[in-house]
Protein backbone atom coordinates (compact mmCIF):
# COMPACT_ATOMS: atom_id res chain seq x y z
CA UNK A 1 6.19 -40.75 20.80
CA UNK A 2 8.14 -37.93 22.47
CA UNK A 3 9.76 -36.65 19.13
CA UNK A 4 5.85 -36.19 18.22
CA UNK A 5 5.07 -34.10 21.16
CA UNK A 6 8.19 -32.17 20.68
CA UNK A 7 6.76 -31.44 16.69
CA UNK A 8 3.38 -30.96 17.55
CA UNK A 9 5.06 -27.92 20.51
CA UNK A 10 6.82 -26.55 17.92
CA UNK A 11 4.25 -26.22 15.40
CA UNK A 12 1.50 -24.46 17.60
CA UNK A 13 4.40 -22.39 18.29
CA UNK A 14 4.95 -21.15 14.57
CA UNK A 15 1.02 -20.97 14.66
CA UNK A 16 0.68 -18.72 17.67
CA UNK A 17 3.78 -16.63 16.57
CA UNK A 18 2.31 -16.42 12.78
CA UNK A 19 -0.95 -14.77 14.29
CA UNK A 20 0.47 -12.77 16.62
CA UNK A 21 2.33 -11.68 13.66
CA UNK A 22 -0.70 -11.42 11.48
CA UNK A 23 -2.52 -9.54 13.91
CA UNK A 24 0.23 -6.67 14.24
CA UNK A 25 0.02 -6.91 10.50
CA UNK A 26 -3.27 -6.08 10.53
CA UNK A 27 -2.96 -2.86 12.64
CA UNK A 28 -0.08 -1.31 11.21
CA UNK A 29 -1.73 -1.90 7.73
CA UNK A 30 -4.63 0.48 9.36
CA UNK A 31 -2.60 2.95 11.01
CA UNK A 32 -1.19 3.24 7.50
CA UNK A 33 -4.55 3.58 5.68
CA UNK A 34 -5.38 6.55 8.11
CA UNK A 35 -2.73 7.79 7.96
CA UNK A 36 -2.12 7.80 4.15
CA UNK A 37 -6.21 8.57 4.03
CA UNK A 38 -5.52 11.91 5.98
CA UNK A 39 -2.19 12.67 3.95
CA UNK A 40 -4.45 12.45 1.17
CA UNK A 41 -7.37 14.67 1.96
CA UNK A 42 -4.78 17.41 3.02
CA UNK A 43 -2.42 16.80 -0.10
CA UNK A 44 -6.06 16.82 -2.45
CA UNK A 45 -6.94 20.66 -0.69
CA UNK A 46 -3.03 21.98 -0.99
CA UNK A 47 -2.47 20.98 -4.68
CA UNK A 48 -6.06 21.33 -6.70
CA UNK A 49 -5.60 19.29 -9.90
CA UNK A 50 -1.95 19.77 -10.51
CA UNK A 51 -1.34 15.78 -9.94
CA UNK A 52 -3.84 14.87 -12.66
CA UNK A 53 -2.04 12.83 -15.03
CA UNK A 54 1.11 12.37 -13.71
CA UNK A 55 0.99 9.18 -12.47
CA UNK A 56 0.56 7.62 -16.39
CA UNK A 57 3.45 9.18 -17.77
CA UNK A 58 3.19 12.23 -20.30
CA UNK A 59 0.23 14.05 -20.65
CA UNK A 60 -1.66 14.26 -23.97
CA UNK A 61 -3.08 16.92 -25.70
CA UNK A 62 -6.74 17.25 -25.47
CA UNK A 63 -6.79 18.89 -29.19
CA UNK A 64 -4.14 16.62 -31.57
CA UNK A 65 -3.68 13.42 -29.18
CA UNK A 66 -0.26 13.38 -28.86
CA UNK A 67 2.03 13.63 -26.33
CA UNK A 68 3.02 16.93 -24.95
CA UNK A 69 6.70 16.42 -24.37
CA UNK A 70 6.74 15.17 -28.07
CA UNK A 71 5.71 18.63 -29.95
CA UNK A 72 9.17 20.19 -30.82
């Protein structure tokens, strides 16, 4: 009966520690989103639309549909 005792310690131990964990989790996740949210808004004003399209790889051309890097 003792060896149960000494489980059933240990695993509200992991539980508390796990949430604890969690919970730090939790507010580092929305430091991040502010802080990412406000790196954002500023990096939006700075650059204008120069970041459109750059996160899918080559641009197109609006007029023959190709790539832009491909027209040599």
């Amino acid at each position: 009966m003792e060896e149960y005792r000494g489980v059933g310690k240990s695993l509200r131990d992991l539980v508390e520690g796990q949430e604890r964990n969690m919970a730090q989790l939790e507010r580092i996740g929305a430091m991040m989103e502010q802080r990412w949210g406000s790196e954002e808004e500023s990096g939006k004003e700075e650059n204008g639309d120069e970041e459109e399209g750059s996160e899918d790889g080559p641009r197109e051309s609006q007029e023959e549909g190709t790539p832009l890097s491909a027209s040599c």
